[in-house]
C-alpha atoms as a PDB file:
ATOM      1  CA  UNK A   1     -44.792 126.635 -27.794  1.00  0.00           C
ATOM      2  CA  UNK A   2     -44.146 129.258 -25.316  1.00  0.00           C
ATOM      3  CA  UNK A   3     -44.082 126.257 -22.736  1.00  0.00           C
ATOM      4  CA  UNK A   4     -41.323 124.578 -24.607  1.00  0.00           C
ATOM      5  CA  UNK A   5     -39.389 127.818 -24.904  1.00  0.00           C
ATOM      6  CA  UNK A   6     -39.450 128.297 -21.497  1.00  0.00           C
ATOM      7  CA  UNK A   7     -38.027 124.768 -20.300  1.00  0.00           C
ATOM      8  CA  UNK A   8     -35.122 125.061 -22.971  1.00  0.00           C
ATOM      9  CA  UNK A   9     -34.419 128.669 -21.721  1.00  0.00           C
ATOM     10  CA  UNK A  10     -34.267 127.219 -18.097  1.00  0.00           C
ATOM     11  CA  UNK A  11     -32.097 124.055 -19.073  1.00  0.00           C
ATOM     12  CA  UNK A  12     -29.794 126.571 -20.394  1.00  0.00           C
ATOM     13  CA  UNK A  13     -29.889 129.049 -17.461  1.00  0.00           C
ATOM     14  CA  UNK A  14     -29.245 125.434 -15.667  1.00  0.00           C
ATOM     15  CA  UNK A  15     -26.177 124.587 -17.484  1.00  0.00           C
ATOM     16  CA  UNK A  16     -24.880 128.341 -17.104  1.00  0.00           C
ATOM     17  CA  UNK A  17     -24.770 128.515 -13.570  1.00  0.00           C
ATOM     18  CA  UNK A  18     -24.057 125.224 -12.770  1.00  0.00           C
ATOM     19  CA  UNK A  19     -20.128 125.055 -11.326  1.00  0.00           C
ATOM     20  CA  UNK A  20     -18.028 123.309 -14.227  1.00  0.00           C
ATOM     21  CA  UNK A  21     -16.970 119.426 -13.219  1.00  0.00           C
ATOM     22  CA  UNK A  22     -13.448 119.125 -10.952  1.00  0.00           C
ATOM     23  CA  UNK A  23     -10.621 118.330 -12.763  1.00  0.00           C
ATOM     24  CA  UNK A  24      -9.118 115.159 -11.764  1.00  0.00           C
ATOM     25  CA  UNK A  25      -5.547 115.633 -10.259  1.00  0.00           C
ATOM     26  CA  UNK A  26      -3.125 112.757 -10.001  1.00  0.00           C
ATOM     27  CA  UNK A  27      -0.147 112.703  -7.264  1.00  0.00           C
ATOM     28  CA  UNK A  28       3.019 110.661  -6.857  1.00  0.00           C
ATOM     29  CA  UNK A  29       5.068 110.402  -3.597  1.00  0.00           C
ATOM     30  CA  UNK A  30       8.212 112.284  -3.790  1.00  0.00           C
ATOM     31  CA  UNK A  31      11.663 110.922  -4.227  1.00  0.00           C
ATOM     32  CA  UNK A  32      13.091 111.607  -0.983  1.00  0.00           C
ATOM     33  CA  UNK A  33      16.322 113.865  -2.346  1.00  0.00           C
ATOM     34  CA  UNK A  34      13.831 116.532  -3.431  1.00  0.00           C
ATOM     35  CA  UNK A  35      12.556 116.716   0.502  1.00  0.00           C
ATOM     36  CA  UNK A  36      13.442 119.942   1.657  1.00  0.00           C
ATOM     37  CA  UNK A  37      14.530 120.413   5.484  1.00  0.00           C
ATOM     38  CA  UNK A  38      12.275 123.444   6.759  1.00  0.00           C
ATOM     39  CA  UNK A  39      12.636 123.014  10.566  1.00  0.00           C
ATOM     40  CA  UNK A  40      15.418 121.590  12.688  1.00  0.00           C
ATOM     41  CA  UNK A  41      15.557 118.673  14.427  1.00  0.00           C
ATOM     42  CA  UNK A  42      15.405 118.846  18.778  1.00  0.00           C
ATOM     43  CA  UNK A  43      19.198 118.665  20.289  1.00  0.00           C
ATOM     44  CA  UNK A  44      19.529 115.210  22.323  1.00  0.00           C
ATOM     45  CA  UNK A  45      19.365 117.232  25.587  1.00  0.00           C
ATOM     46  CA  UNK A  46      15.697 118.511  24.277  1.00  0.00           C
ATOM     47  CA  UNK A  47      14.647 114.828  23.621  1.00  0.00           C
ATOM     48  CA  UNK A  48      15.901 114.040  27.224  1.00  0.00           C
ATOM     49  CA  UNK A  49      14.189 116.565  28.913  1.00  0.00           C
ATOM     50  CA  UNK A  50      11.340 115.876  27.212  1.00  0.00           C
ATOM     51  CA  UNK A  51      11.386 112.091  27.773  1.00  0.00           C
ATOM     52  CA  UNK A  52      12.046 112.527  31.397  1.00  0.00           C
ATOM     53  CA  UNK A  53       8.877 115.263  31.527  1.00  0.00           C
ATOM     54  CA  UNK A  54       6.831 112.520  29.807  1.00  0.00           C
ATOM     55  CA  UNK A  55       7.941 109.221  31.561  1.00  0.00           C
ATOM     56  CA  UNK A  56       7.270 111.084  34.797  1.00  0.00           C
ATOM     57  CA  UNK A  57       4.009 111.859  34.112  1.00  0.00           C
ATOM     58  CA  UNK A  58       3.101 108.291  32.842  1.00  0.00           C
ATOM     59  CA  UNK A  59       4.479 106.968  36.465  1.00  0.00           C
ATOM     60  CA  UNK A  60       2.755 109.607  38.216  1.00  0.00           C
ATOM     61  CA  UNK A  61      -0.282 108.174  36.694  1.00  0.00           C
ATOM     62  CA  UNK A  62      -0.744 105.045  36.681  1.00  0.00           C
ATOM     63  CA  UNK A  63       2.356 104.116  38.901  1.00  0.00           C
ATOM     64  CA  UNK A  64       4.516 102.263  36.530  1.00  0.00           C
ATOM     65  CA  UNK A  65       7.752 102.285  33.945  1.00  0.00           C
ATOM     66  CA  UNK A  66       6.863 102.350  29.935  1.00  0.00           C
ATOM     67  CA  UNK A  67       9.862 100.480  28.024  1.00  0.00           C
ATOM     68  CA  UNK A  68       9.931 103.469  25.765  1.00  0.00           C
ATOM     69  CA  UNK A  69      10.907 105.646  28.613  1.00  0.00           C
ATOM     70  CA  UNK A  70      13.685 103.380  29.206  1.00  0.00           C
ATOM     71  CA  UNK A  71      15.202 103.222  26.352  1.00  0.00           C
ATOM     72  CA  UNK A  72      16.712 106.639  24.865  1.00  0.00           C
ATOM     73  CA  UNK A  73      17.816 105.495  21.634  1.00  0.00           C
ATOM     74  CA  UNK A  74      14.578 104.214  21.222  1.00  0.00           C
ATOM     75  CA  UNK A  75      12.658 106.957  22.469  1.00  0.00           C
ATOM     76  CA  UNK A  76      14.786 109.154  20.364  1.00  0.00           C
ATOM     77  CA  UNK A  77      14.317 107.535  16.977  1.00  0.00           C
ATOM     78  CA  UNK A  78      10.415 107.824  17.775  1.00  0.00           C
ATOM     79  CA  UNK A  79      10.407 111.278  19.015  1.00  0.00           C
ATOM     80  CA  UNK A  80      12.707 113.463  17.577  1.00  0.00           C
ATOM     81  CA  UNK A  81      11.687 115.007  14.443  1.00  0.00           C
ATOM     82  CA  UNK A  82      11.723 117.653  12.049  1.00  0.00           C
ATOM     83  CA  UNK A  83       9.424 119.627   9.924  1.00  0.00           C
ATOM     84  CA  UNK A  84      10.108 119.276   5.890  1.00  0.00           C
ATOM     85  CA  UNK A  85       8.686 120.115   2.740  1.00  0.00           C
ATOM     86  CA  UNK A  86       8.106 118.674  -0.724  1.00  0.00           C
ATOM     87  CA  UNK A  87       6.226 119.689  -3.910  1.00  0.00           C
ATOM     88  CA  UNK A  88       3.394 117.476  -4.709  1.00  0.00           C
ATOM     89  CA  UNK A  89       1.236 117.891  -7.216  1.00  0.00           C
ATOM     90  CA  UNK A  90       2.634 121.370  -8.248  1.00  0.00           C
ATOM     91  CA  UNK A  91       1.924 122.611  -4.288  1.00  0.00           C
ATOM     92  CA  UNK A  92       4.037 122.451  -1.387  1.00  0.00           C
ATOM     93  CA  UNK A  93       2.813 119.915   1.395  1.00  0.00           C
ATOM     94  CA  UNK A  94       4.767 119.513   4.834  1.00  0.00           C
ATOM     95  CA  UNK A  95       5.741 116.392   6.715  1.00  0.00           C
ATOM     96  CA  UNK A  96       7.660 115.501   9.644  1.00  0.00           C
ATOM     97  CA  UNK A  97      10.563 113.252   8.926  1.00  0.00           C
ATOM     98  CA  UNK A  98      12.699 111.438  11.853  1.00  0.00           C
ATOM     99  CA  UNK A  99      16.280 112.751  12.345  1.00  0.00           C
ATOM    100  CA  UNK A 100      17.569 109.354  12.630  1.00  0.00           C
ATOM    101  CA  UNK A 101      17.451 109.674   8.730  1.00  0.00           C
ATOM    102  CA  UNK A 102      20.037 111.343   7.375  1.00  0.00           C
ATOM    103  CA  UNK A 103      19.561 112.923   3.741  1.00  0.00           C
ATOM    104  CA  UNK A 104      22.816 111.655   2.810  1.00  0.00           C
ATOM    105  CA  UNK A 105      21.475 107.807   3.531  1.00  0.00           C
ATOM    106  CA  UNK A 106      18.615 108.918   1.321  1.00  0.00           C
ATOM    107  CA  UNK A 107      19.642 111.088  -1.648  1.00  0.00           C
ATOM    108  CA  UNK A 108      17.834 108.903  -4.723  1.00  0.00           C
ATOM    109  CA  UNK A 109      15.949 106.554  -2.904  1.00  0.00           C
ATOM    110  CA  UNK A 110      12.324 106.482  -4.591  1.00  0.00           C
ATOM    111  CA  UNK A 111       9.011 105.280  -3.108  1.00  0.00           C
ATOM    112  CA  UNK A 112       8.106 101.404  -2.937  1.00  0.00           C
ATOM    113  CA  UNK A 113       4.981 101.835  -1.664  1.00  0.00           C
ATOM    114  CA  UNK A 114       1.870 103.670  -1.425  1.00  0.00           C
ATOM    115  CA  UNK A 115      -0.857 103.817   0.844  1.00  0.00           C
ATOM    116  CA  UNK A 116      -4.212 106.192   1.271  1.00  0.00           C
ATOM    117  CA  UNK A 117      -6.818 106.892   3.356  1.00  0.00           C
ATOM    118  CA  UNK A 118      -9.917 109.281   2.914  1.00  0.00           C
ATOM    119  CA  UNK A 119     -11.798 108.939   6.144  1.00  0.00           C
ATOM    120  CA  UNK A 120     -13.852 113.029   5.071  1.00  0.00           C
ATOM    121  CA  UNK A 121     -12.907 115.891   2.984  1.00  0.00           C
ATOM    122  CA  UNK A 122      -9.575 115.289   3.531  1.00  0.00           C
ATOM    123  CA  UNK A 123      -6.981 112.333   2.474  1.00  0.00           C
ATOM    124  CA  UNK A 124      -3.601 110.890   3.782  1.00  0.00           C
ATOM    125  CA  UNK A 125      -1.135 109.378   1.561  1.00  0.00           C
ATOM    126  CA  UNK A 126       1.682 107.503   2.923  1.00  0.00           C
ATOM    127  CA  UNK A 127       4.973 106.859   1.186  1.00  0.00           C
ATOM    128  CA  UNK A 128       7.098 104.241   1.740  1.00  0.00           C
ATOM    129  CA  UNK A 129      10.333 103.312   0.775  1.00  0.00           C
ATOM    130  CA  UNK A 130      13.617 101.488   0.502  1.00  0.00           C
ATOM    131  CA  UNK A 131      15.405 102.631   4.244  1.00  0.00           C
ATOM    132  CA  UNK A 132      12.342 101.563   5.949  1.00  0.00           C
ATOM    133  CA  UNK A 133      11.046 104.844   6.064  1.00  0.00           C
ATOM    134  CA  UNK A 134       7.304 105.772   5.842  1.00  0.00           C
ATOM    135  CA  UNK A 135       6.277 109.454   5.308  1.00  0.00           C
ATOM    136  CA  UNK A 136       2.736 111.224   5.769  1.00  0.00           C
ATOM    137  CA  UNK A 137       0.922 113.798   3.793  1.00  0.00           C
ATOM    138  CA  UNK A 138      -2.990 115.162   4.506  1.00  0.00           C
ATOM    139  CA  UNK A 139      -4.079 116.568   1.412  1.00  0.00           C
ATOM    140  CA  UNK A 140      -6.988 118.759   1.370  1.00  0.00           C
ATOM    141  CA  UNK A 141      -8.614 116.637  -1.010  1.00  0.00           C
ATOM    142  CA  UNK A 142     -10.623 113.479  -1.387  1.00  0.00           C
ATOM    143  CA  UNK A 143      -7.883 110.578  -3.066  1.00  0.00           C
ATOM    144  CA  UNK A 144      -7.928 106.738  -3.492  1.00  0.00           C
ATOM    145  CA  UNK A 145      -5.295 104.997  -5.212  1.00  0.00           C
ATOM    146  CA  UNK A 146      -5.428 104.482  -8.945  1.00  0.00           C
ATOM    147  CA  UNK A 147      -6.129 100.954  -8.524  1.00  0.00           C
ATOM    148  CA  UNK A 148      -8.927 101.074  -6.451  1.00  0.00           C
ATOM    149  CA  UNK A 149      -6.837  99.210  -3.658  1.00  0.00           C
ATOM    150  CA  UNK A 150      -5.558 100.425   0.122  1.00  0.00           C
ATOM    151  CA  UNK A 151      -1.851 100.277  -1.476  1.00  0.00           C
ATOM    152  CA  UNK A 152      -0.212  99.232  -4.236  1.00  0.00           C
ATOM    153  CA  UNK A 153       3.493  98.767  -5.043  1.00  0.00           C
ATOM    154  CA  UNK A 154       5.492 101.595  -7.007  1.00  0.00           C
ATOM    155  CA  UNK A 155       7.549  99.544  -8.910  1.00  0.00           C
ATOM    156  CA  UNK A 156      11.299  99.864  -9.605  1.00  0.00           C
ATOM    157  CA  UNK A 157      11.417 103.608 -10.627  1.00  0.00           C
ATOM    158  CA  UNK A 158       8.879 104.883  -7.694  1.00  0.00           C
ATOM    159  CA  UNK A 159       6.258 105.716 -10.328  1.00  0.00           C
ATOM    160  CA  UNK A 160       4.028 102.818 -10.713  1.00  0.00           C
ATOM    161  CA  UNK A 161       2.035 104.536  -7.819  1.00  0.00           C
ATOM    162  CA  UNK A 162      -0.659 107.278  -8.586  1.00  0.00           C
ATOM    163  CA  UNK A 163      -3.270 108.944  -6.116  1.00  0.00           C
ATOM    164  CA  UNK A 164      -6.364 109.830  -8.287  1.00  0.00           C
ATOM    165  CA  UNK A 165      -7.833 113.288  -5.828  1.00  0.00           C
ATOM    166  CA  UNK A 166     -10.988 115.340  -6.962  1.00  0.00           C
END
């Protein structure tokens, strides 16, 4: 009897202590007009000094031209970006946007797609959507798509697509 009293008095002490289960959180991308701009984006005299620092180097190395240091426009819509903010989940993440994208060409566009990847503790979630335009978030927790997939479309009103995180 005592025996039996004991085990039930330490399956109880068991359930006490243990830490209660994670609550599941679900995330959507962000429509784009609720982006806030948080840094500002490099002047095109930045991005040319910078793509003349860089392009040197590469020929210094390895003694030859990369098309991207060629090509400013190019170079430019790859490089030059700024730091923004949206509220995910109830938190704010950050993101880097390009400054090729205006927020005027963007004001109600809503995702299309979704992708995520959980390679540790950690997941990304990328957002895609109508202007071509594909934007990053690590989240500090571990996330796979609702249906089980790598991506999934988001339908016509951008939210179709749900990140399941624990």
């Amino acid at each position: 009897m005592r025996s039996f009293f004991a085990a039930g008095l330490l399956v109880v002490l068991a359930v006490l202590i243990s830490p209660p289960a994670k609550a599941e959180t679900i995330l959507t991308c962000p429509d784009l007009s609720t982006l806030k701009e948080v840094g500002t984006c490099p002047s095109k005299e930045e991005v040319q000094a910078q793509q003349k620092r860089s392009c040197q180097m590469v020929r210094n190395e390895d003694n030859r031209k990369l098309m991207a240091c060629d090509d400013f426009p190019e170079y430019f819509a790859r490089k030059a970006k700024s730091l923004w903010a949206a509220e995910i989940g109830g938190e704010e993440h950050l993101t880097y946007r390009g400054c090729v994208a205006t927020p005027e060409k963007a004001e109600s566009t809503k995702a299309t797609k979704m992708r995520a990847k959980s390679p540790n503790r950690f997941s990304w979630m990328f957002c895609s959507y109508p202007n071509e335009e594909t934007i990053t978030f690590k989240l500090d927790m571990n996330c796979k798509l609702e249906n089980g997939e790598k991506s999934m479309d988001c339908g016509p009103d951008g939210k179709a697509c749900r990140l399941v995180c624990e």
